[in-house]
C-alpha atoms as a PDB file:
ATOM      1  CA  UNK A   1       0.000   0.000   0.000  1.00  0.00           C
ATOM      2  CA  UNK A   2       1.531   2.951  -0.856  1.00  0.00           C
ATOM      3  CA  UNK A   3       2.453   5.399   1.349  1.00  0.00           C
ATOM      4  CA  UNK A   4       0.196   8.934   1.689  1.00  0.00           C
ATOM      5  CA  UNK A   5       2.822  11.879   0.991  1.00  0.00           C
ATOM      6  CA  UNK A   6       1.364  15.083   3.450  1.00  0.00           C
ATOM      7  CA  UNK A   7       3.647  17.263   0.770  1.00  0.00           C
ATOM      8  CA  UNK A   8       1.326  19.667  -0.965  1.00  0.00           C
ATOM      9  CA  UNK A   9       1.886  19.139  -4.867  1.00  0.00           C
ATOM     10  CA  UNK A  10       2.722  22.851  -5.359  1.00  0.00           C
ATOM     11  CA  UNK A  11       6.059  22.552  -3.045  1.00  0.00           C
ATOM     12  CA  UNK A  12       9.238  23.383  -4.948  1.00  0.00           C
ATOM     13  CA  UNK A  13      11.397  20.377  -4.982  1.00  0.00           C
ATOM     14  CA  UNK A  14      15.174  20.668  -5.194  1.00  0.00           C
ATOM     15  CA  UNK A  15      16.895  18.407  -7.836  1.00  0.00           C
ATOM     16  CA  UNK A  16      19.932  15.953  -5.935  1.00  0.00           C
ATOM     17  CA  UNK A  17      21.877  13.612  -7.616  1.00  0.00           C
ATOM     18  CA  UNK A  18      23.349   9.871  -5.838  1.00  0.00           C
ATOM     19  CA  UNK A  19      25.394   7.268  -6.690  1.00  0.00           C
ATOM     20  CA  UNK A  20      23.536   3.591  -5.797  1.00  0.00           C
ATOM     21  CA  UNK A  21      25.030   0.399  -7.027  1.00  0.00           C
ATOM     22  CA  UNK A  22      23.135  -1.417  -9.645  1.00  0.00           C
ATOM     23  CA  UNK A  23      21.479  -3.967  -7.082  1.00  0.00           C
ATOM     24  CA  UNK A  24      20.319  -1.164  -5.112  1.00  0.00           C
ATOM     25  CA  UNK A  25      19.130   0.596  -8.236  1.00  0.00           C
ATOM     26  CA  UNK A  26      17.255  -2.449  -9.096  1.00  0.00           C
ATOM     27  CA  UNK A  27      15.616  -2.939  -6.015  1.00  0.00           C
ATOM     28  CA  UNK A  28      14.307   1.193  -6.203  1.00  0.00           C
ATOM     29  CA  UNK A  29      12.912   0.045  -9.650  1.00  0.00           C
ATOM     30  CA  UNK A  30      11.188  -2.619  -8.381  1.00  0.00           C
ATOM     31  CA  UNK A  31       9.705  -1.733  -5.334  1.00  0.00           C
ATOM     32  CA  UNK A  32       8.291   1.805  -7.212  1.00  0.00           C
ATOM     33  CA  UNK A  33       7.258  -0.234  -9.769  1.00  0.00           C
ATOM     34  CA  UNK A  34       5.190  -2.628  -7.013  1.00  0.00           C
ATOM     35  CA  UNK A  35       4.128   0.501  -4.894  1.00  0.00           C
ATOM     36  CA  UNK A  36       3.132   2.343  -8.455  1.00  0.00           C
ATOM     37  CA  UNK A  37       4.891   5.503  -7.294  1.00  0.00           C
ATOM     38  CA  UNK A  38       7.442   7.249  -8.909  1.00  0.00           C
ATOM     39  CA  UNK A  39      11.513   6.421  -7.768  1.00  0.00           C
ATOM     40  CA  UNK A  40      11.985   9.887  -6.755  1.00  0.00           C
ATOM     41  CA  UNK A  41       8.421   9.827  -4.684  1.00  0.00           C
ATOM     42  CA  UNK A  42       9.849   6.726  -3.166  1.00  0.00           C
ATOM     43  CA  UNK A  43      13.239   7.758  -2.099  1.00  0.00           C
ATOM     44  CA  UNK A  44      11.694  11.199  -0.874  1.00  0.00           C
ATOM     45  CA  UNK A  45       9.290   9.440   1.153  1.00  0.00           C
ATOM     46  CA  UNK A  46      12.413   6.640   2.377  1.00  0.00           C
ATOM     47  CA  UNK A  47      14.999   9.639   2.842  1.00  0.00           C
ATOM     48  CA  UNK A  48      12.239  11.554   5.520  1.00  0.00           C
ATOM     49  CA  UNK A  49      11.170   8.566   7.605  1.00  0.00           C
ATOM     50  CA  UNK A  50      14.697   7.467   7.959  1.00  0.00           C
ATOM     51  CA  UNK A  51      15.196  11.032   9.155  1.00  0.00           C
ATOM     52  CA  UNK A  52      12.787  10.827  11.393  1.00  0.00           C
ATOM     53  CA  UNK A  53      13.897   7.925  12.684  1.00  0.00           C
ATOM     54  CA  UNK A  54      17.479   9.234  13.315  1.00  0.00           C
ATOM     55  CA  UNK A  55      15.694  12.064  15.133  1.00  0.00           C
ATOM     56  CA  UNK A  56      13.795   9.687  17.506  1.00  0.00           C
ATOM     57  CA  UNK A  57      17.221   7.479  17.843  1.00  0.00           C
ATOM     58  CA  UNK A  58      19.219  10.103  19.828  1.00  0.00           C
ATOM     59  CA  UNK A  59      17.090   9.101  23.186  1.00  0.00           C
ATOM     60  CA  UNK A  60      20.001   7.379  24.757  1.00  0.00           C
ATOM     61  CA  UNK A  61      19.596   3.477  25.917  1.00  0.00           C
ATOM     62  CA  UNK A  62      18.982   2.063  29.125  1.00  0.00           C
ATOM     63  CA  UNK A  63      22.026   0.908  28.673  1.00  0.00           C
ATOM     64  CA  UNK A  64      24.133   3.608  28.161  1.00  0.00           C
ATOM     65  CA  UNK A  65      22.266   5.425  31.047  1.00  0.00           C
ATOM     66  CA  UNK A  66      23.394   2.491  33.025  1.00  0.00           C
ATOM     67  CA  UNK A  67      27.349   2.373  32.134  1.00  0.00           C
ATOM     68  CA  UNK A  68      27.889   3.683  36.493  1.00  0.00           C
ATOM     69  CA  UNK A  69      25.644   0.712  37.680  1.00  0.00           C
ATOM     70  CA  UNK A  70      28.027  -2.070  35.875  1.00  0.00           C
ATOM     71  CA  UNK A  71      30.049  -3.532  38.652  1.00  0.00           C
ATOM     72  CA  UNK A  72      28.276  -1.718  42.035  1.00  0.00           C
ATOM     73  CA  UNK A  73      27.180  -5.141  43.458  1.00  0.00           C
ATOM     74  CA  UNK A  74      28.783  -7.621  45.143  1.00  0.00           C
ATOM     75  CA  UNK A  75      28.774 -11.150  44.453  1.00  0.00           C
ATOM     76  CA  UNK A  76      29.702 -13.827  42.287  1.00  0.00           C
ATOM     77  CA  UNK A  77      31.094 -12.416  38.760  1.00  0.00           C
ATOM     78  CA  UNK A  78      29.473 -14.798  36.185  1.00  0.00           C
ATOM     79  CA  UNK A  79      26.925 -17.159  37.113  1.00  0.00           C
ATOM     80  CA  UNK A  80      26.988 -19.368  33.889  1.00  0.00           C
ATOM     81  CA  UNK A  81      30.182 -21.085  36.120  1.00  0.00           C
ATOM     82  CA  UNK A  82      28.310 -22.812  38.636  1.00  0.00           C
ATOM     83  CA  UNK A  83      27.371 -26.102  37.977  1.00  0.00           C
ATOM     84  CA  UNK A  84      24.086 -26.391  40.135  1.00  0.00           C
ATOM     85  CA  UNK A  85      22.629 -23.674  37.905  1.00  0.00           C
ATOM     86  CA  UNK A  86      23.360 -26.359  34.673  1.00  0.00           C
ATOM     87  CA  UNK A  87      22.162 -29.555  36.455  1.00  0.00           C
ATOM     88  CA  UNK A  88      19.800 -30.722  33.614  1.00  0.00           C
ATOM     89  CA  UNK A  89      20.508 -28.651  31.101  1.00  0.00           C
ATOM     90  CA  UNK A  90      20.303 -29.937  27.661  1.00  0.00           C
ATOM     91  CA  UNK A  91      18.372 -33.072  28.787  1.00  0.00           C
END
């Protein structure tokens, strides 16, 4: 289902050129040919949600917010090692 551009038709576009491989090329021709939209609606459309995306992507991870919580307990270092834990395992 193709997607529904919110660009008014009347907004001036600016011409950019890129360099794609000819697999990647191939694939743009295919999937605007499947979506029946143009390549350059296509890419528009691909360029802006990956922008988006980026956008959303700079919330840091729970992980990274974590990095001074590595380490601060005590006990043993890897549990994995103790064989009561792997009694059974694989049976």
């Amino acid at each position: 289902m193709p997607l529904v551009s919110a660009r008014p038709a009347a907004v001036p576009m600016k011409t950019i050129s890129i360099k794609v491989s000819q697999v990647l090329a191939a694939r743009i021709e295919d999937a605007a040919e499947a979506t029946e939209r143009s390549k350059s609606d296509l890419l528009r459309d691909a360029i802006e949600q990956y922008l988006i995306r980026g956008e959303l992507s700079t919330a840091r991870s729970f992980s990274s917010e974590a990095t001074d919580l590595s380490g601060c307990l005590e006990g043993p270092d890897d549990l994995s090692f103790n064989p009561r834990h792997l009694e059974g395992y694989g049976s």
